[in-house]
N, C-alpha and C. Protein backbone atom coordinates (compact mmCIF):
# COMPACT_ATOMS: atom_id res chain seq x y z
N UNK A 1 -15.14 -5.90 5.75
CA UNK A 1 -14.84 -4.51 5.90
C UNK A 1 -16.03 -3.87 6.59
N UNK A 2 -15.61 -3.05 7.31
CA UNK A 2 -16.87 -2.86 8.38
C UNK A 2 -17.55 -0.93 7.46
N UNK A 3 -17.94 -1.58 6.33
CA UNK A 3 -19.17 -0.58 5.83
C UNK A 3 -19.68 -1.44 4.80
N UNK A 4 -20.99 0.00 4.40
CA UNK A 4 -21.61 -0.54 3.49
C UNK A 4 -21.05 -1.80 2.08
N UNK A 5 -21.69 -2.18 1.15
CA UNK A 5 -21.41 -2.30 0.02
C UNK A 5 -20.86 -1.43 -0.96
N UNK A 6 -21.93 -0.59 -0.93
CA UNK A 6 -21.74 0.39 -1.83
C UNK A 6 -20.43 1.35 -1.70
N UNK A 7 -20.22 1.67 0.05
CA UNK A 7 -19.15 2.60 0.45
C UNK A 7 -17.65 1.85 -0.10
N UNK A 8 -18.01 0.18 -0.25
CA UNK A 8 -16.24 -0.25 -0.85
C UNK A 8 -16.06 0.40 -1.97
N UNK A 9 -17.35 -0.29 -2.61
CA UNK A 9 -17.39 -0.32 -4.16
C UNK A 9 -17.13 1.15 -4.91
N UNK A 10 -17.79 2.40 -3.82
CA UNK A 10 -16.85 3.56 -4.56
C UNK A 10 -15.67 3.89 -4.40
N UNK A 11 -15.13 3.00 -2.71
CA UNK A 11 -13.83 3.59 -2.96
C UNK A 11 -12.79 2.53 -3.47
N UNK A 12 -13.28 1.72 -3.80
CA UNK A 12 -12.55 0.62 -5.25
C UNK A 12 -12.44 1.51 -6.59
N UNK A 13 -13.02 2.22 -6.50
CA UNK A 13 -13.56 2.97 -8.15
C UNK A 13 -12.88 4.47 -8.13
N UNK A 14 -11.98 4.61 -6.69
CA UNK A 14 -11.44 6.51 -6.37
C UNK A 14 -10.55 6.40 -6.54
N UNK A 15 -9.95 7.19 -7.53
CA UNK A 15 -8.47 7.19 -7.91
C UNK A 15 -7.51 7.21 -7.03
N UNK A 16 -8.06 8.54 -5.99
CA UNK A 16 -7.03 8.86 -5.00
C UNK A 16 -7.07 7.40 -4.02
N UNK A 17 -8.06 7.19 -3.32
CA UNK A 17 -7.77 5.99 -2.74
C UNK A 17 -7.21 5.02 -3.07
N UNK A 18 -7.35 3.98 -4.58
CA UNK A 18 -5.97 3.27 -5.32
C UNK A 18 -5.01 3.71 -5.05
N UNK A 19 -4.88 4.93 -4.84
CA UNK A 19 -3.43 5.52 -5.02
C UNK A 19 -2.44 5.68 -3.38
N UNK A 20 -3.29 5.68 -2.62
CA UNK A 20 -3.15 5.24 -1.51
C UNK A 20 -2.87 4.13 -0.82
N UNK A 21 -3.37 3.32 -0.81
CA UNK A 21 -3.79 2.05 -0.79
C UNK A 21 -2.56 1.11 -1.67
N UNK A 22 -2.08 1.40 -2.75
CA UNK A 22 -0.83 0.40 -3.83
C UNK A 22 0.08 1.08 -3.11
N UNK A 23 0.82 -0.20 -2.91
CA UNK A 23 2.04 0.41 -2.40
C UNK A 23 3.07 1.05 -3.35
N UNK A 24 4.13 2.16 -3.34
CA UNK A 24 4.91 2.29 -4.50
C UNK A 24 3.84 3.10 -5.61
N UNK A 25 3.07 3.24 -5.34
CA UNK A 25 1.90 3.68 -6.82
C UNK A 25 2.04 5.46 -6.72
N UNK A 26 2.39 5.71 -7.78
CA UNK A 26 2.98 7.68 -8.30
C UNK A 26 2.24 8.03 -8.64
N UNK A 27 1.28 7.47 -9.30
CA UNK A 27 -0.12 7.85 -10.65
C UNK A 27 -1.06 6.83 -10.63
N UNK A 28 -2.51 7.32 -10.67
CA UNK A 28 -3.42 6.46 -11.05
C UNK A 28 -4.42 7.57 -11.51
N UNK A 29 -5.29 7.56 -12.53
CA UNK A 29 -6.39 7.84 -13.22
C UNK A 29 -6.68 7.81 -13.94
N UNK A 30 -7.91 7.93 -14.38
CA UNK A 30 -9.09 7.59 -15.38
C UNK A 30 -8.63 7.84 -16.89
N UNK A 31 -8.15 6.92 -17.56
CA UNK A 31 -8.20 7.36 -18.91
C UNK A 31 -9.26 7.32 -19.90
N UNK A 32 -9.97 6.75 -19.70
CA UNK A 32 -11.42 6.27 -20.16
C UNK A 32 -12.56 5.74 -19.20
N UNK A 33 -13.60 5.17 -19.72
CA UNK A 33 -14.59 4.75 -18.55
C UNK A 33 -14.17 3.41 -18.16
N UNK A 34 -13.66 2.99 -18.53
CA UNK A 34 -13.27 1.65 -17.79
C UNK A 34 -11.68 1.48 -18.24
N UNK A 35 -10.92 2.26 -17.87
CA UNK A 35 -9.44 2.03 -17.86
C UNK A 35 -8.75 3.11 -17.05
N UNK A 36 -7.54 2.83 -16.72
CA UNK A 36 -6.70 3.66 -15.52
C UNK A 36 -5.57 3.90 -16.20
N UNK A 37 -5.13 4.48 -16.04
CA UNK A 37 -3.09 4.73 -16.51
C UNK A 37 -2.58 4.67 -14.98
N UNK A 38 -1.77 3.69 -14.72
CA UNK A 38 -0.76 3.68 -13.58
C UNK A 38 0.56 3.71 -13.77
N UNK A 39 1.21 4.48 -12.87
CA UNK A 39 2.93 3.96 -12.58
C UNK A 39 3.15 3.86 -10.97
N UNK A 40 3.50 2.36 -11.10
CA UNK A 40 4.15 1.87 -9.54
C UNK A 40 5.71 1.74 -9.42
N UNK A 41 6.29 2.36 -8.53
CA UNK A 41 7.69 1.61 -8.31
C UNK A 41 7.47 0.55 -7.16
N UNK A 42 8.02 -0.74 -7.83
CA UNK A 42 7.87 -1.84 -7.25
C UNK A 42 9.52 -2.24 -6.49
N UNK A 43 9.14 -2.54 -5.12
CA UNK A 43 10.12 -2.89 -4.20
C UNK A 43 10.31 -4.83 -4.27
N UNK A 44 11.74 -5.13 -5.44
CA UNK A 44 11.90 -6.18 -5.19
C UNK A 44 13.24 -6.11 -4.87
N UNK A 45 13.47 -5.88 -3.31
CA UNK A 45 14.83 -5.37 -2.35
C UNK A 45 15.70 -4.56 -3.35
N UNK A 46 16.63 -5.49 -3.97
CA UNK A 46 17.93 -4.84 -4.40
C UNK A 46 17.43 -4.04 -5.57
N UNK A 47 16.70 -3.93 -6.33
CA UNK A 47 15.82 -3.24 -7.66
C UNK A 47 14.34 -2.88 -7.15
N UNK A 48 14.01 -1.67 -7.86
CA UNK A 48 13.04 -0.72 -7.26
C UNK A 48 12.24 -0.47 -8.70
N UNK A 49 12.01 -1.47 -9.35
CA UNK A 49 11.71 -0.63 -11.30
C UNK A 49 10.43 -0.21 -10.89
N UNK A 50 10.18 0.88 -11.70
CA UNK A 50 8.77 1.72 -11.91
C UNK A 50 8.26 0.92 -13.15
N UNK A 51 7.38 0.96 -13.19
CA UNK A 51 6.50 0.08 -13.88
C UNK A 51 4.83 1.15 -14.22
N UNK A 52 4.88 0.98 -15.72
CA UNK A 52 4.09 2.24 -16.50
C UNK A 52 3.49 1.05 -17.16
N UNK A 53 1.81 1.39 -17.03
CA UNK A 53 0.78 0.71 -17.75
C UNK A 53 -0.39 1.24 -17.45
N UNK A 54 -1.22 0.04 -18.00
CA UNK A 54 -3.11 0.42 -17.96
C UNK A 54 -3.66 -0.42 -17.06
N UNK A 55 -4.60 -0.36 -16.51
CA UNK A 55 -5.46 -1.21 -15.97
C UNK A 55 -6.84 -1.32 -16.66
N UNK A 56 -7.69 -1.81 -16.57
CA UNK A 56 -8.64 -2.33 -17.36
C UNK A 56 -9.66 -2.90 -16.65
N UNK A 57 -11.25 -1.92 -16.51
CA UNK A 57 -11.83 -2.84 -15.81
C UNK A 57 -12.71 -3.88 -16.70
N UNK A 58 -13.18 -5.01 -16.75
CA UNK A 58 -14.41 -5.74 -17.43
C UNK A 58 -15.37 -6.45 -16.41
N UNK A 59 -16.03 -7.29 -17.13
CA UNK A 59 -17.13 -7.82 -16.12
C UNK A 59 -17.73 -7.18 -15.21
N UNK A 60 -18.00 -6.23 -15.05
CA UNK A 60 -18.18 -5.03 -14.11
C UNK A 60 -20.14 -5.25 -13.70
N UNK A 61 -19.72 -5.69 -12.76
CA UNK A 61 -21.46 -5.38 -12.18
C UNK A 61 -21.28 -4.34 -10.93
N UNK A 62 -21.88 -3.27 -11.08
CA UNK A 62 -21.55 -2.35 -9.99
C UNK A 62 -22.11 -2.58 -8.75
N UNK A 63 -21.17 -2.49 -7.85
CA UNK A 63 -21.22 -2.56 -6.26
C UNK A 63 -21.20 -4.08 -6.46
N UNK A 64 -20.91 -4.91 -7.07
CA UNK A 64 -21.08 -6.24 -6.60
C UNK A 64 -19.70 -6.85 -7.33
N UNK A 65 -19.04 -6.57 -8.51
CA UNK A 65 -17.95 -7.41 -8.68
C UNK A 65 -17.18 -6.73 -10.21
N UNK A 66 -16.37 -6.89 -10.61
CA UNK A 66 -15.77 -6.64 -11.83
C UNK A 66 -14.17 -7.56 -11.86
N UNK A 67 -13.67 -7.38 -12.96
CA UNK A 67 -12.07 -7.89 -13.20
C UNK A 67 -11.27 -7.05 -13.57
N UNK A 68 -10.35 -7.04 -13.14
CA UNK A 68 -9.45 -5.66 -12.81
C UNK A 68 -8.16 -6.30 -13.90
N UNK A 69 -7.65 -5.69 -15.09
CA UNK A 69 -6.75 -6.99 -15.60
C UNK A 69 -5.22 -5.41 -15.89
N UNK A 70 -4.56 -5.65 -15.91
CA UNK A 70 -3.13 -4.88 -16.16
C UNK A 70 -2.14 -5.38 -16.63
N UNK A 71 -1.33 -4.51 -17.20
CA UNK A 71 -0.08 -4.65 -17.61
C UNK A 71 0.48 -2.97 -17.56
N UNK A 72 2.00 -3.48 -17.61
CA UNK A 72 3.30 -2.60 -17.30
C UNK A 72 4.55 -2.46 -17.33
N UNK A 73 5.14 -1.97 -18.14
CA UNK A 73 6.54 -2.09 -18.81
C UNK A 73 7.42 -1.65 -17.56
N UNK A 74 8.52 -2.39 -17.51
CA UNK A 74 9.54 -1.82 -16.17
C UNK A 74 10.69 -1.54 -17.05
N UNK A 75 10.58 -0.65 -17.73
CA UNK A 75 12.14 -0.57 -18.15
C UNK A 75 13.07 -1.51 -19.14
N UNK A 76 14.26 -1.99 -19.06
CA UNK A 76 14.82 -2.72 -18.61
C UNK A 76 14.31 -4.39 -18.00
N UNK A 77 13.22 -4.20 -16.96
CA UNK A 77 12.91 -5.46 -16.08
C UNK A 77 12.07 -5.85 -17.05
N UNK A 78 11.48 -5.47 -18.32
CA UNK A 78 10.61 -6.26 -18.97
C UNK A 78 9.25 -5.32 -18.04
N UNK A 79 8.29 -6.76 -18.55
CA UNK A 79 7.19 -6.61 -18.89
C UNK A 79 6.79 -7.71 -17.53
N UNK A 80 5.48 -6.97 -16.94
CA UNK A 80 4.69 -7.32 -15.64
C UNK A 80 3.07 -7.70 -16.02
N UNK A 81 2.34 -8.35 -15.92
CA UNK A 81 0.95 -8.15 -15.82
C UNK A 81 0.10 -9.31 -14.97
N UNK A 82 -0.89 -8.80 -14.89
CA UNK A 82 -1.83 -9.63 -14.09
C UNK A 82 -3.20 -9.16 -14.32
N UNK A 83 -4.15 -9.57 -13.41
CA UNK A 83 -5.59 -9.72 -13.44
C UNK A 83 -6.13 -10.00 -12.14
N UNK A 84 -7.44 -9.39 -11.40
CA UNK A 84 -7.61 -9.57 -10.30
C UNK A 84 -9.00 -9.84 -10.36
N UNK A 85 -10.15 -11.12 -9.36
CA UNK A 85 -11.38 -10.85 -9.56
C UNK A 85 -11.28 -10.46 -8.15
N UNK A 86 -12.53 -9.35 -8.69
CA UNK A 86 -12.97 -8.62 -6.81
C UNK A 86 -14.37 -8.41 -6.69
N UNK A 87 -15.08 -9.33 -5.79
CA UNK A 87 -16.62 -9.98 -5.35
C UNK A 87 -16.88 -9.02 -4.07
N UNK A 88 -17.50 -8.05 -3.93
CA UNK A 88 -18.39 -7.92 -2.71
C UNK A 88 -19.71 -8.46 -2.37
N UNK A 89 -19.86 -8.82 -1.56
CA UNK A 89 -20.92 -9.08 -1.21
C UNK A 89 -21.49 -8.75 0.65
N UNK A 90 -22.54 -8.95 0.85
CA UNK A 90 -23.28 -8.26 2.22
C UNK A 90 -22.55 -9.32 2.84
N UNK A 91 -22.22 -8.76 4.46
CA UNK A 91 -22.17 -9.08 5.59
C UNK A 91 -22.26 -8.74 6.59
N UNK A 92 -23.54 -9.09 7.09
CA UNK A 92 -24.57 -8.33 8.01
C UNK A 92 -24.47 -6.61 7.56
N UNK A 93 -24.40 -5.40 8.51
CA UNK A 93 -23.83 -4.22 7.80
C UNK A 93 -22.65 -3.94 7.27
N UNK A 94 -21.80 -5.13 7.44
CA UNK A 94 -20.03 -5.10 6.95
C UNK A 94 -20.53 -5.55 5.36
N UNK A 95 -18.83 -5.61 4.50
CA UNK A 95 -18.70 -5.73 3.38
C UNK A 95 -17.46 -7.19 3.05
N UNK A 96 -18.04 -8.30 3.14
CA UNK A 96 -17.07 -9.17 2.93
C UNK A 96 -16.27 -8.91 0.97
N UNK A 97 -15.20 -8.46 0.76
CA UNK A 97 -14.58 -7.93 0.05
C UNK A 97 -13.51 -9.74 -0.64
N UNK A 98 -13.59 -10.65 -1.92
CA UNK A 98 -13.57 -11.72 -1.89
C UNK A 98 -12.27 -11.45 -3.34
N UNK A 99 -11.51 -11.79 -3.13
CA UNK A 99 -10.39 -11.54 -4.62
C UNK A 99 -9.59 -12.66 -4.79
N UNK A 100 -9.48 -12.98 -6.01
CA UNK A 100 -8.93 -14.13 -6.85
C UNK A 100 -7.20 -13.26 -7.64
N UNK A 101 -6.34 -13.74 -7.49
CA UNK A 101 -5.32 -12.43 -8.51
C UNK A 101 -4.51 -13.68 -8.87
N UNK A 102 -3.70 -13.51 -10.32
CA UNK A 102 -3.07 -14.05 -11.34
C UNK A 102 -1.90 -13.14 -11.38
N UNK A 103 -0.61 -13.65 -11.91
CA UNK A 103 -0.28 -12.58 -12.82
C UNK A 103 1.67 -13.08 -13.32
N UNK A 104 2.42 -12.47 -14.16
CA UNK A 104 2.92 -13.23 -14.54
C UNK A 104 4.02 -12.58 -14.76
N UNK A 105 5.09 -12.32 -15.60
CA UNK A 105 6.13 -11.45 -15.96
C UNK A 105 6.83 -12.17 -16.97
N UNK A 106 7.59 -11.02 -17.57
CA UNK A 106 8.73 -11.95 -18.47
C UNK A 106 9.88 -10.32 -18.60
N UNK A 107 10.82 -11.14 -19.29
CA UNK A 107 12.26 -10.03 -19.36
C UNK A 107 12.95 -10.42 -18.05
N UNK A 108 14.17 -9.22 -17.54
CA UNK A 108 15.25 -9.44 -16.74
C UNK A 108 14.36 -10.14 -15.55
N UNK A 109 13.00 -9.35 -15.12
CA UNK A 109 12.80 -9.55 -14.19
C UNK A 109 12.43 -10.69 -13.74
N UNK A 110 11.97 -11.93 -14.72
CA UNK A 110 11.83 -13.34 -14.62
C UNK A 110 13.42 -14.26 -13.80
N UNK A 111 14.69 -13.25 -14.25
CA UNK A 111 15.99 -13.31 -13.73
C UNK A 111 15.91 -13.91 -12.70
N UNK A 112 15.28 -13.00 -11.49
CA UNK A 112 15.24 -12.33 -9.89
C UNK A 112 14.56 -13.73 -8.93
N UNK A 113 13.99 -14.96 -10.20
CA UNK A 113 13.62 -15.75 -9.03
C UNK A 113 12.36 -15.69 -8.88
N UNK A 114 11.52 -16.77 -9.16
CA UNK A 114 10.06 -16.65 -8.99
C UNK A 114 9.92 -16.42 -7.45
N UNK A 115 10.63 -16.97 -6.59
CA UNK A 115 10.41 -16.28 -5.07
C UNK A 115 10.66 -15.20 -4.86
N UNK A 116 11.35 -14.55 -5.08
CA UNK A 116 11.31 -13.15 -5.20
C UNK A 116 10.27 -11.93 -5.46
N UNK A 117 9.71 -12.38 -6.78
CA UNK A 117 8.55 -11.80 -7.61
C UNK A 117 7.68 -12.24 -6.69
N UNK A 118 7.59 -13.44 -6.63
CA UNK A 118 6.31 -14.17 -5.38
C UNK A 118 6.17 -13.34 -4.25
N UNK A 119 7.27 -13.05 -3.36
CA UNK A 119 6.98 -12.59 -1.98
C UNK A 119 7.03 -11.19 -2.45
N UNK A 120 7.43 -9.99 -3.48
CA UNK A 120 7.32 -8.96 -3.50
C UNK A 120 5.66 -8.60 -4.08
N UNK A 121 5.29 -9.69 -4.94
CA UNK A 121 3.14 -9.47 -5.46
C UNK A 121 2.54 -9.89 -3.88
N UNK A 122 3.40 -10.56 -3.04
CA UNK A 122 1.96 -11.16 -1.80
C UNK A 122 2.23 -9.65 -1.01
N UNK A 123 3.50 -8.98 -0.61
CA UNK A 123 3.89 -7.72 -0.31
C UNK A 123 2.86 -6.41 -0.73
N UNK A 124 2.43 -6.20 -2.19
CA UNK A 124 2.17 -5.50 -2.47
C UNK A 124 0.62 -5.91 -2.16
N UNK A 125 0.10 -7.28 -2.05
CA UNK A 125 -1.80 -7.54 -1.78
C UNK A 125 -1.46 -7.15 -0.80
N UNK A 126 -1.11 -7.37 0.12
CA UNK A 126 -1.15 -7.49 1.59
C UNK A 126 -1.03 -6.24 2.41
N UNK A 127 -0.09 -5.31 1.42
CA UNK A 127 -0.12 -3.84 1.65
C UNK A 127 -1.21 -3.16 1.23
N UNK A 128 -1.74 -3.81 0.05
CA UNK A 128 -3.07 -2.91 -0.22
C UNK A 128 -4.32 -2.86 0.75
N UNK A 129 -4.60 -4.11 0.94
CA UNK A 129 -5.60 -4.07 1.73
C UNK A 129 -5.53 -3.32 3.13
N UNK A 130 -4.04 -3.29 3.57
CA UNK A 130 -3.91 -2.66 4.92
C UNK A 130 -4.26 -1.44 4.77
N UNK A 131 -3.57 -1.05 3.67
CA UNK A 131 -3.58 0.59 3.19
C UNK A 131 -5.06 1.29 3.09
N UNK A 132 -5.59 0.16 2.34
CA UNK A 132 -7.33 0.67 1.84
C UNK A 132 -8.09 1.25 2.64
N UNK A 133 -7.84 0.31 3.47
CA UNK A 133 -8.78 0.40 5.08
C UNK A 133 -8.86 1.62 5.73
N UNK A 134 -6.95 1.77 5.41
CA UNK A 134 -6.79 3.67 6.76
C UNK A 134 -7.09 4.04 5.32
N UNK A 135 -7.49 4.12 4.46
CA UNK A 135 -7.60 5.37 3.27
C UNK A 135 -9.07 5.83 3.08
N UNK A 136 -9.82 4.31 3.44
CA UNK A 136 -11.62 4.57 3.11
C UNK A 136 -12.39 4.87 4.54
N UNK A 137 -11.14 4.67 5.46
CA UNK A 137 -11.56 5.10 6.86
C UNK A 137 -12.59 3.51 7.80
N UNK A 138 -12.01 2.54 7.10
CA UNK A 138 -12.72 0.95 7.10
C UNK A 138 -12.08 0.21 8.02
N UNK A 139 -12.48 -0.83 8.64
CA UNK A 139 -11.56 -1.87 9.35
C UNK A 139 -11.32 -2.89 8.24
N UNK A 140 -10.33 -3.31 8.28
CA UNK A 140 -10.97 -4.65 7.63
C UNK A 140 -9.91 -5.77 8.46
N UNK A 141 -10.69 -6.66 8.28
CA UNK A 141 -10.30 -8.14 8.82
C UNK A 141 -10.22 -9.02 8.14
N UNK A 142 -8.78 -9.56 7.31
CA UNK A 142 -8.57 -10.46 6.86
C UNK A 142 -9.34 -11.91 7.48
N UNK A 143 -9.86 -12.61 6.79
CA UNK A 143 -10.15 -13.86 6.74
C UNK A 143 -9.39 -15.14 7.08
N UNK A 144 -9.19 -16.03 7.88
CA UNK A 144 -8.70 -17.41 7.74
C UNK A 144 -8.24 -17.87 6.48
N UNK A 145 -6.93 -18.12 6.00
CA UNK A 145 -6.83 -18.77 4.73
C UNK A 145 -8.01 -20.13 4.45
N UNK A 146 -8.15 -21.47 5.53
CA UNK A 146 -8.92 -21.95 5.39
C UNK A 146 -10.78 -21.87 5.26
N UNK A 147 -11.07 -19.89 5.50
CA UNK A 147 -12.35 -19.94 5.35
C UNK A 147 -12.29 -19.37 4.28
N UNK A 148 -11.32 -19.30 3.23
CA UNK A 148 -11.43 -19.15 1.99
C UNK A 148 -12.16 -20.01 0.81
């Protein structure tokens, strides 16, 4: 990402920018010092469920990394959650930005087809990061899967 460290790491930490940046995302903020209240409506084509939960940060070393972990009731679709690790570190004056994500479901929405769920979570990374970028005013340049 072509800024500082520090410039990700606060706007990893700005409500409004999360909120920008998730695709489908209605609400995000601070319920405590290290937790969020979100609601996303999630686009899996033929069903659109909104999905109401917390996020949770731990491991938190500032400007350099924390674990982002969630869950979220859809209604009906059950129950959603996951966990994300997110590593910055220097590159040259850019910000190589490094994330690990998990995450799992159960209820109707396990129904729909793990491909489904699959290509609608790579949908929603893939939108975020695009999103982040025009939101923090950043380039960013995805990486080579193999220089992962």
């Amino acid at each position: 990402m072509s800024a500082p460290r520090s410039r990700i790491w606060d706007a990893l930490n700005d409500p409004e920018m999360l909120k920008a940046a998730i695709p489908g995302c209605h609400l995000i903020a601070w319920s405590g010092p290290d937790t969020l209240d979100l609601e996303i409506k999630v686009n899996l084509g033929i069903m659109q469920p909104v999905f109401k939960g917390e996020l949770a940060l731990s491991n938190v070393t500032p400007a350099e990394r924390y674990r982002l972990s969630g869950r979220g009731k859809g209604g009906l679709m059950g129950l959603a959650e996951g966990a994300a690790d997110v590593v910055l570190s220097d590159a040259g004056e850019d910000t190589l930005l490094d994330f690990a994500a998990e995450g799992g479901a159960s209820g109707q929405i396990m129904k729909m087809g793990k491909a489904i769920i699959g290509n609608s979570a790579q949908r929603i990374i893939d939108g975020f990061f695009e999103r982040f970028g025009t939101a923090a005013g950043v380039e960013v340049t995805p990486l080579p899967r193999e220089n992962l």
